[in-house]
N, C-alpha and C. Protein backbone atom coordinates (compact mmCIF):
# COMPACT_ATOMS: atom_id res chain seq x y z
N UNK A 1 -12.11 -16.00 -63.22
CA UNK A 1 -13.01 -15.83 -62.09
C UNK A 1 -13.91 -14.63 -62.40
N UNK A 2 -14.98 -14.91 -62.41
CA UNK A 2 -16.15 -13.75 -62.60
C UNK A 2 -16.33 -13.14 -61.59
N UNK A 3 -17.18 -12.06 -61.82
CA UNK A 3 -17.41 -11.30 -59.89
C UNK A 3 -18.25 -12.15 -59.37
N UNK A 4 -19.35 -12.39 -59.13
CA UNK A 4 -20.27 -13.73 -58.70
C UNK A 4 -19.19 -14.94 -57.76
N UNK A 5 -18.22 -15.06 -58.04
CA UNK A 5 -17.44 -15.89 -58.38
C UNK A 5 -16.47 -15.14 -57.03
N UNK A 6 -16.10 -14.03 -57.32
CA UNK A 6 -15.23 -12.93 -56.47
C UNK A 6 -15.83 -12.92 -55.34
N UNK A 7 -17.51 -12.42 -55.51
CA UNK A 7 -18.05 -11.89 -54.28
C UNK A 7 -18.01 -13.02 -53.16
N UNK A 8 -18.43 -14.33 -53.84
CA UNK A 8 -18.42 -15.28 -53.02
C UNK A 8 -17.42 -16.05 -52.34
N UNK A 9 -16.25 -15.64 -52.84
CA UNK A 9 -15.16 -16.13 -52.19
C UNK A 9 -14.76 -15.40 -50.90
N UNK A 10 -14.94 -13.42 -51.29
CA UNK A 10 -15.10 -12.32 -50.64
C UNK A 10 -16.13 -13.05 -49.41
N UNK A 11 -17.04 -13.06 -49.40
CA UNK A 11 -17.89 -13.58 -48.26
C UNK A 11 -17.61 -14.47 -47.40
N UNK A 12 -16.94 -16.24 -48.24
CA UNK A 12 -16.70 -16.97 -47.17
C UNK A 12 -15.60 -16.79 -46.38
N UNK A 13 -14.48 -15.64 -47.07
CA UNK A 13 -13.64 -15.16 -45.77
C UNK A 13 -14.06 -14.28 -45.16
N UNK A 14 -14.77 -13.52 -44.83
CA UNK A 14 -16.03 -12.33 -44.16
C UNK A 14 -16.33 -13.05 -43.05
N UNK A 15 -17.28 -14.68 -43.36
CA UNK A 15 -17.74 -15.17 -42.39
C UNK A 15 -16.89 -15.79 -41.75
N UNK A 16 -15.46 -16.06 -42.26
CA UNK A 16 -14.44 -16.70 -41.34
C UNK A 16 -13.90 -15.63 -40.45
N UNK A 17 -13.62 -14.66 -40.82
CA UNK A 17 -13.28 -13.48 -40.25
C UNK A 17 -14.04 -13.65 -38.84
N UNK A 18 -15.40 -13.37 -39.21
CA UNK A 18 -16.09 -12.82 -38.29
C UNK A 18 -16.73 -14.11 -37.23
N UNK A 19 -16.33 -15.08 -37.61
CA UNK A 19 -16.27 -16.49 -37.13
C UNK A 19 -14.99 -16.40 -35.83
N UNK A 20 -13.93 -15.73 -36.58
CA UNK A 20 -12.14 -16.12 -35.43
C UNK A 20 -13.10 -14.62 -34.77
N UNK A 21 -13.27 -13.73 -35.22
CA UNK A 21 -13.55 -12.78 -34.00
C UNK A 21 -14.29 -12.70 -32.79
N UNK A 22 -15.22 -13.42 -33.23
CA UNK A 22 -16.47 -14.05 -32.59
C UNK A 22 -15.97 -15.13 -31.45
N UNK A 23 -15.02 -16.17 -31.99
CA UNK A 23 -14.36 -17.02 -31.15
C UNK A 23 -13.56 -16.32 -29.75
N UNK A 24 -12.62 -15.53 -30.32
CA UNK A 24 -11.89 -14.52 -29.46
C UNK A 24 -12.33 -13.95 -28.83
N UNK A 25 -13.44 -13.04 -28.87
CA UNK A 25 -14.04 -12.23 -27.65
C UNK A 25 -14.29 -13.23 -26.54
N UNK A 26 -15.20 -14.55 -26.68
CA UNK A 26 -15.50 -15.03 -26.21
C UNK A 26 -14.08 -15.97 -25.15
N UNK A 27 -13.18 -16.25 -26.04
CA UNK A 27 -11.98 -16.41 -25.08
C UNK A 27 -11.42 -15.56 -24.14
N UNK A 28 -11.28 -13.97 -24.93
CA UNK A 28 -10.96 -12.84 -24.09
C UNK A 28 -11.92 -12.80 -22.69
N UNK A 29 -13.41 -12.93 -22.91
CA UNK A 29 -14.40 -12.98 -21.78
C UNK A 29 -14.01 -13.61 -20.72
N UNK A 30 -13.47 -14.98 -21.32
CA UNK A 30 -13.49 -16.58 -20.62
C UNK A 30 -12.20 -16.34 -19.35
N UNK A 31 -10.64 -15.67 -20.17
CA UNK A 31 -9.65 -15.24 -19.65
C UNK A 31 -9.71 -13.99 -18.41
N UNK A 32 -10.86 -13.06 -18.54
CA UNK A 32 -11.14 -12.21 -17.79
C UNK A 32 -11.87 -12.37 -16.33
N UNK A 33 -12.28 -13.59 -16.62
CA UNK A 33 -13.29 -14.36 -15.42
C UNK A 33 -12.17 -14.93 -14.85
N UNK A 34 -11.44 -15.38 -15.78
CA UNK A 34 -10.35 -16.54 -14.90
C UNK A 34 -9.82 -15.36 -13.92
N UNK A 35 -9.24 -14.46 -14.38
CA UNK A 35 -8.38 -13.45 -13.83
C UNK A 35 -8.78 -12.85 -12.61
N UNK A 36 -10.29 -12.78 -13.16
CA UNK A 36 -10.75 -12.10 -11.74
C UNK A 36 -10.81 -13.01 -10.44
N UNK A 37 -11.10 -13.90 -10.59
CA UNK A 37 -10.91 -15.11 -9.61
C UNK A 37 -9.76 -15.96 -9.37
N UNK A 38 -8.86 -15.04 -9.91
CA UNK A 38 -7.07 -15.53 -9.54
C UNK A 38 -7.04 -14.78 -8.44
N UNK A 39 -7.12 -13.31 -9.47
CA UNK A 39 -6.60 -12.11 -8.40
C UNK A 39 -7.41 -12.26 -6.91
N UNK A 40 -9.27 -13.10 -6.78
CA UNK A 40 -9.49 -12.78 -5.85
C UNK A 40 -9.05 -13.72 -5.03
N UNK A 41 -8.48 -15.09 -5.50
CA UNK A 41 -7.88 -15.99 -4.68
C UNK A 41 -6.79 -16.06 -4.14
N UNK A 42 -5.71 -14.93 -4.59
CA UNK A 42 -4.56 -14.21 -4.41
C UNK A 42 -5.18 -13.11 -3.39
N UNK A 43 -5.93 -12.42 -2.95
CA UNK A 43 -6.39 -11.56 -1.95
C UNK A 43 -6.98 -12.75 -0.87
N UNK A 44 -7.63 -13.44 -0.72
CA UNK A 44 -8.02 -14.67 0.24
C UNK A 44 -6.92 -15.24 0.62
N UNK A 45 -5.61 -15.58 -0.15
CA UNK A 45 -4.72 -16.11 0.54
C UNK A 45 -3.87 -15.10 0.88
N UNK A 46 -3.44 -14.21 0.59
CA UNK A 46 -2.99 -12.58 1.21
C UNK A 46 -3.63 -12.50 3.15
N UNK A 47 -4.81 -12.78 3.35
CA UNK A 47 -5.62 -11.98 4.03
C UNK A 47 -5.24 -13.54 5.06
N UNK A 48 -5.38 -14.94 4.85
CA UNK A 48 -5.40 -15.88 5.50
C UNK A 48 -4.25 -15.49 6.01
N UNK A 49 -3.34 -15.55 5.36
CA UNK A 49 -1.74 -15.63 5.62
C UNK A 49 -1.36 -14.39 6.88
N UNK A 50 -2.05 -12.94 6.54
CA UNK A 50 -1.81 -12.15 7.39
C UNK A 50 -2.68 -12.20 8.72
N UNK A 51 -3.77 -12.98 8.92
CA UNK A 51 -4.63 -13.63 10.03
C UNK A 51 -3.56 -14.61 10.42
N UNK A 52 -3.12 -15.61 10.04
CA UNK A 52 -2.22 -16.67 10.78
C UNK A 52 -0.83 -15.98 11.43
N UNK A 53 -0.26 -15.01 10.65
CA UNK A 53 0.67 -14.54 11.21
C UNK A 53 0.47 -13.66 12.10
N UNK A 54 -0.98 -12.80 12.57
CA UNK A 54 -0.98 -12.40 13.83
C UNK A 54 -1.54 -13.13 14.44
N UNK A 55 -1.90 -14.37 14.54
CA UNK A 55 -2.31 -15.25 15.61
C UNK A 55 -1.30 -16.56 15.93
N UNK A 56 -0.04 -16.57 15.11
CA UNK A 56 1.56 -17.32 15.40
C UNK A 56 2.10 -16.66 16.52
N UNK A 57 2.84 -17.35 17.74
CA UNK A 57 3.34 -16.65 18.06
C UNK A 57 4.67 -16.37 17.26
N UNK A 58 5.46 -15.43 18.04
CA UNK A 58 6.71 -14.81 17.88
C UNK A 58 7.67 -15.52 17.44
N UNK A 59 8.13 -16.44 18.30
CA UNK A 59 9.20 -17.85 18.47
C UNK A 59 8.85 -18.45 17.42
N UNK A 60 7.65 -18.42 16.94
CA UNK A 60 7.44 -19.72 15.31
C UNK A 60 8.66 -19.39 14.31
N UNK A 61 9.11 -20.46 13.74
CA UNK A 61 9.05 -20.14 12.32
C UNK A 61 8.68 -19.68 11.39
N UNK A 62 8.89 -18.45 10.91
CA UNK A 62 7.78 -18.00 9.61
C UNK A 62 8.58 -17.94 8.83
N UNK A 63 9.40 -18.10 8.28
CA UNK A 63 10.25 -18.28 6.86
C UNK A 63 9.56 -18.82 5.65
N UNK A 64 9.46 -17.59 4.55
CA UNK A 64 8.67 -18.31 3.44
C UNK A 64 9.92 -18.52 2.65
N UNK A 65 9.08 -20.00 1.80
CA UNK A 65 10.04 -20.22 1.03
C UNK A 65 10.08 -19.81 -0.33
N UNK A 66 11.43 -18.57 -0.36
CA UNK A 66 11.11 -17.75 -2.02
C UNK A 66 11.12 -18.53 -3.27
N UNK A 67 11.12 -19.56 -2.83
CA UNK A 67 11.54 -19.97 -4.79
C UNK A 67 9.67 -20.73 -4.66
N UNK A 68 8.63 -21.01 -3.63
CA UNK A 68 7.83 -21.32 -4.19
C UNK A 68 6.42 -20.22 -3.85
N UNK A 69 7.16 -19.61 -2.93
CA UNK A 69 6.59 -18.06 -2.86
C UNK A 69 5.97 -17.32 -4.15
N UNK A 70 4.66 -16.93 -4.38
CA UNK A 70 4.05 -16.03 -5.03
C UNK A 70 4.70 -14.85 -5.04
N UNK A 71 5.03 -13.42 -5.68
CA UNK A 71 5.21 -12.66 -5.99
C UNK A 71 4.11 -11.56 -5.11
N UNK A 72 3.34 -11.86 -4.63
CA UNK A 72 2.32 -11.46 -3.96
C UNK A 72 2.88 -11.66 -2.51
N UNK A 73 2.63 -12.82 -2.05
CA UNK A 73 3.47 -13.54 -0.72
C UNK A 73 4.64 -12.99 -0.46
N UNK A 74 6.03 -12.76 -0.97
CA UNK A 74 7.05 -12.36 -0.78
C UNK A 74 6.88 -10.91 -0.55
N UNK A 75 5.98 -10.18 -1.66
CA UNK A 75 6.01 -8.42 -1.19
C UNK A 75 5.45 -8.30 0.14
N UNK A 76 4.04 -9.37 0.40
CA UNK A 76 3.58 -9.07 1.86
C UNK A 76 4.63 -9.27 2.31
N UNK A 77 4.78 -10.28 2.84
CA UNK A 77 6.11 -10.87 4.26
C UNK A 77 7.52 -10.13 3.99
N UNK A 78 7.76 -9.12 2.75
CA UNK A 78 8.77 -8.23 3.03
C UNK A 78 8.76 -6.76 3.79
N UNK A 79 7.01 -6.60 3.43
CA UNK A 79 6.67 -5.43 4.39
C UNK A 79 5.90 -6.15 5.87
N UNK A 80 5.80 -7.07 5.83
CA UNK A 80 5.68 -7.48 7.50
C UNK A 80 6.85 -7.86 8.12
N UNK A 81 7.91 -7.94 7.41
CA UNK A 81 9.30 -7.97 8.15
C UNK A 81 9.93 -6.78 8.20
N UNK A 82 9.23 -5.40 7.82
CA UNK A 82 9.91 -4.20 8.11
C UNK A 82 8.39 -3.10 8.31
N UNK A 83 8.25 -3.74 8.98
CA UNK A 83 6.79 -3.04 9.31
C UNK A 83 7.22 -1.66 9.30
N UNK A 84 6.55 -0.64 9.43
CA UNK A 84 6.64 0.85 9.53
C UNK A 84 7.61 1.48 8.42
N UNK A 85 8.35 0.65 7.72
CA UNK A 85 9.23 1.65 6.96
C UNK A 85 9.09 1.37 5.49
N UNK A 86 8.86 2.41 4.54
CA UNK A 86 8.28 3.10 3.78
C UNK A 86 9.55 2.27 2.37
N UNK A 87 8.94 1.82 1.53
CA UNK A 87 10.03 1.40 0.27
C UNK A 87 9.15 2.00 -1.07
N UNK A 88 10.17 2.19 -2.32
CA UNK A 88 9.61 2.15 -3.66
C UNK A 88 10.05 1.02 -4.18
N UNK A 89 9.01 0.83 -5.26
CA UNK A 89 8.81 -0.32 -6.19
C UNK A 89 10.48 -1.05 -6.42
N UNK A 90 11.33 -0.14 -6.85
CA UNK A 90 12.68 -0.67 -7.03
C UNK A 90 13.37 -0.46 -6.09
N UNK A 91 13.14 -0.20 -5.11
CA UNK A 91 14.41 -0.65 -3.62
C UNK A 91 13.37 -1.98 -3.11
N UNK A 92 12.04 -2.43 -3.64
CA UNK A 92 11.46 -3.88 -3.28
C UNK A 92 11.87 -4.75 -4.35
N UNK A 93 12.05 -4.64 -5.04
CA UNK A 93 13.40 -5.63 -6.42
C UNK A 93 14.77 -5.52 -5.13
N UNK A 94 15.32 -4.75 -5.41
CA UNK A 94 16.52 -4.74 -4.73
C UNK A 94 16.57 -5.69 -3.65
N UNK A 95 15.75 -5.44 -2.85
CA UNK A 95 15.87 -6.15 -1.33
C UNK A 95 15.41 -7.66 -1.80
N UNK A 96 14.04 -7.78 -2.52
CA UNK A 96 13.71 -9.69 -2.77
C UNK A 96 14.91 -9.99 -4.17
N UNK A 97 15.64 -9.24 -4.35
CA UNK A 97 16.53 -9.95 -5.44
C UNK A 97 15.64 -10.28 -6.48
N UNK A 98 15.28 -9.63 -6.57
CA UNK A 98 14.16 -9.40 -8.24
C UNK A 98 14.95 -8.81 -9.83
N UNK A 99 14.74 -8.86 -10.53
CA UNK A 99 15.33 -7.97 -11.88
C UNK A 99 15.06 -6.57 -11.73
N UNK A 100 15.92 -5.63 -11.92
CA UNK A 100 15.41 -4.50 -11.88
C UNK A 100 15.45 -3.88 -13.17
N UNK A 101 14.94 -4.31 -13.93
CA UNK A 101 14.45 -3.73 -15.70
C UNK A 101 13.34 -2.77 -15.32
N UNK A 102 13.21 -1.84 -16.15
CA UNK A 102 12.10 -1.20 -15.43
C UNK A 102 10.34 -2.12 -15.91
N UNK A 103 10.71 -2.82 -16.86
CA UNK A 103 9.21 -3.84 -17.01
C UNK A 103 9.18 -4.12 -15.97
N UNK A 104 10.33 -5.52 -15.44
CA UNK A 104 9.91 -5.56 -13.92
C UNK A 104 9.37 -5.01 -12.95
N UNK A 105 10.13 -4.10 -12.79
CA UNK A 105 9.44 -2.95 -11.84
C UNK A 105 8.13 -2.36 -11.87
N UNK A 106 7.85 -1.94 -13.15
CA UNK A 106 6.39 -1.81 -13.16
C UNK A 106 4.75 -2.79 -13.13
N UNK A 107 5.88 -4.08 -13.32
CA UNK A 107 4.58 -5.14 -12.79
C UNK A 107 4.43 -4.90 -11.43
N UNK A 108 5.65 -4.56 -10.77
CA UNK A 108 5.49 -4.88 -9.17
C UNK A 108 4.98 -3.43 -8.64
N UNK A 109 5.17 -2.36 -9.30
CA UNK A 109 4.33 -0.89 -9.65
C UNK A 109 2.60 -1.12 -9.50
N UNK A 110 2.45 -2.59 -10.63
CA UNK A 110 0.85 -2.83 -10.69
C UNK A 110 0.67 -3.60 -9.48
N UNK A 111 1.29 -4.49 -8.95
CA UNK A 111 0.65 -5.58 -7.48
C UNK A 111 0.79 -4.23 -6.33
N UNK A 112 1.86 -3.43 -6.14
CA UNK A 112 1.64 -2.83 -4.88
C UNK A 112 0.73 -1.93 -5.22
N UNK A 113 -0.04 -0.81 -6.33
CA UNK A 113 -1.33 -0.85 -6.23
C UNK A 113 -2.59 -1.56 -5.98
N UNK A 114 -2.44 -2.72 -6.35
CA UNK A 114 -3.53 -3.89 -6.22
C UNK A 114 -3.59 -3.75 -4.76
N UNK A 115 -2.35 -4.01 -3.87
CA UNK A 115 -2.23 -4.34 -2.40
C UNK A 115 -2.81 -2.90 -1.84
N UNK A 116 -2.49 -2.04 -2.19
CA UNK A 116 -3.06 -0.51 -1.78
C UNK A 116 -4.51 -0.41 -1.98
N UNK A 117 -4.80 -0.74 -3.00
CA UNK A 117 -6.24 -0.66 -3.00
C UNK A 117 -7.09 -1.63 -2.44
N UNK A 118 -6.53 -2.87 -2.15
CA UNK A 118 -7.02 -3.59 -0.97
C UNK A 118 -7.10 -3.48 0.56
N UNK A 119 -6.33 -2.66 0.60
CA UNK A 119 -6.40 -2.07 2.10
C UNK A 119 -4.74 -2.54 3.15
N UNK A 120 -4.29 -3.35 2.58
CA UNK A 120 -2.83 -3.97 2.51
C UNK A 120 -1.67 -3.01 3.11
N UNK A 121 -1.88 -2.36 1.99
CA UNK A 121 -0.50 -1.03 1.68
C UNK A 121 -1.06 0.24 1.97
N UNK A 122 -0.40 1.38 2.46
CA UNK A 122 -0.71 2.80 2.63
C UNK A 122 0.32 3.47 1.61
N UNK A 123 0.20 4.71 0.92
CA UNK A 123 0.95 4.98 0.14
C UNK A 123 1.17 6.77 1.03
N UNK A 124 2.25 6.47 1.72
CA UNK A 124 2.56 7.99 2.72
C UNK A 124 3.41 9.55 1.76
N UNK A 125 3.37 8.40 0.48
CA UNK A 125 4.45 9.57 -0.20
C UNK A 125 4.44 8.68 -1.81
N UNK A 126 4.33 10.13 -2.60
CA UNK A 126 4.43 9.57 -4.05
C UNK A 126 5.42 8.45 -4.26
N UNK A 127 5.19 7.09 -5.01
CA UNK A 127 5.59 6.37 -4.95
C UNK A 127 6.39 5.68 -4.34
N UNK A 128 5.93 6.02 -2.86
CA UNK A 128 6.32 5.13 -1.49
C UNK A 128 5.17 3.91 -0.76
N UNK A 129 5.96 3.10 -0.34
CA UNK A 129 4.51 2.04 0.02
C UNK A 129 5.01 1.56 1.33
N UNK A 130 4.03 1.10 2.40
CA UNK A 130 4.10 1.01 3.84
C UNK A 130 3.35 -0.07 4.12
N UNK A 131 3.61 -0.78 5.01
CA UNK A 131 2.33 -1.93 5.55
C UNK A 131 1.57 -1.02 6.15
N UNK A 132 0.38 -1.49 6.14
CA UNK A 132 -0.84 -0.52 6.89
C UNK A 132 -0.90 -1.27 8.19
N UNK A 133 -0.81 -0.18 9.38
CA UNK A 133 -0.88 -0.99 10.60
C UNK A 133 -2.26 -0.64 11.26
């Protein structure tokens, strides 16, 4: 193999290279859109759900059902079933019977920020979280 020979082989993996990279951003982009319009369809049904339940009465049924319950759904309706009182990330594992690894925990670390910064959650004390009334 001559260099001529080298360079050009050198190149057509260059342009493959830069071909899969090129592909990928554009997936990464594609995945980021999706996301954002999960998360905001996960806040629309957050917000429906907490409109229906102050316009249910009392006597209804509101029992969600956890096994087809969102992870989202269950943290709300665990702090609307203890309104006013204050939990951390791992006494909310504890109580929905969640894993308490600390990965776990820190996903649910990232949703009750999400819910806080939506207006959802009040945070009254370093890593304490409250329904906002």
């Amino acid at each position: 193999m001559n260099v001529s020979e080298l360079l050009a082989a050198l190149q057509t993996q260059h342009e493959a290279a830069t071909q899969t990279v090129t592909d990928l951003r554009e997936q990464q982009a594609r995945l980021a859109r999706e996301l954002v319009e999960a998360e905001a369809r996960v806040t629309e049904l957050a917000t429906a759900r907490k409109v229906i339940e102050s316009i249910t009465p009392a006597d209804t049924d509101t029992d969600v059902d956890t096994e087809s319950a969102t992870a989202y759904q269950r943290i709300l309706t665990s702090f609307n079933n203890h309104p006013g009182q204050a939990v951390r990330a791992r006494e909310l594992h504890e109580h929905l019977d969640l894993p308490t690894d600390e990965a776990s925990v820190n996903v649910t670390r990232a949703r009750l920020g999400r819910l806080l910064r939506q207006d959802h959650l009040t945070q009254p004390g370093r890593g304490l979280y409250e329904k906002r009334t």
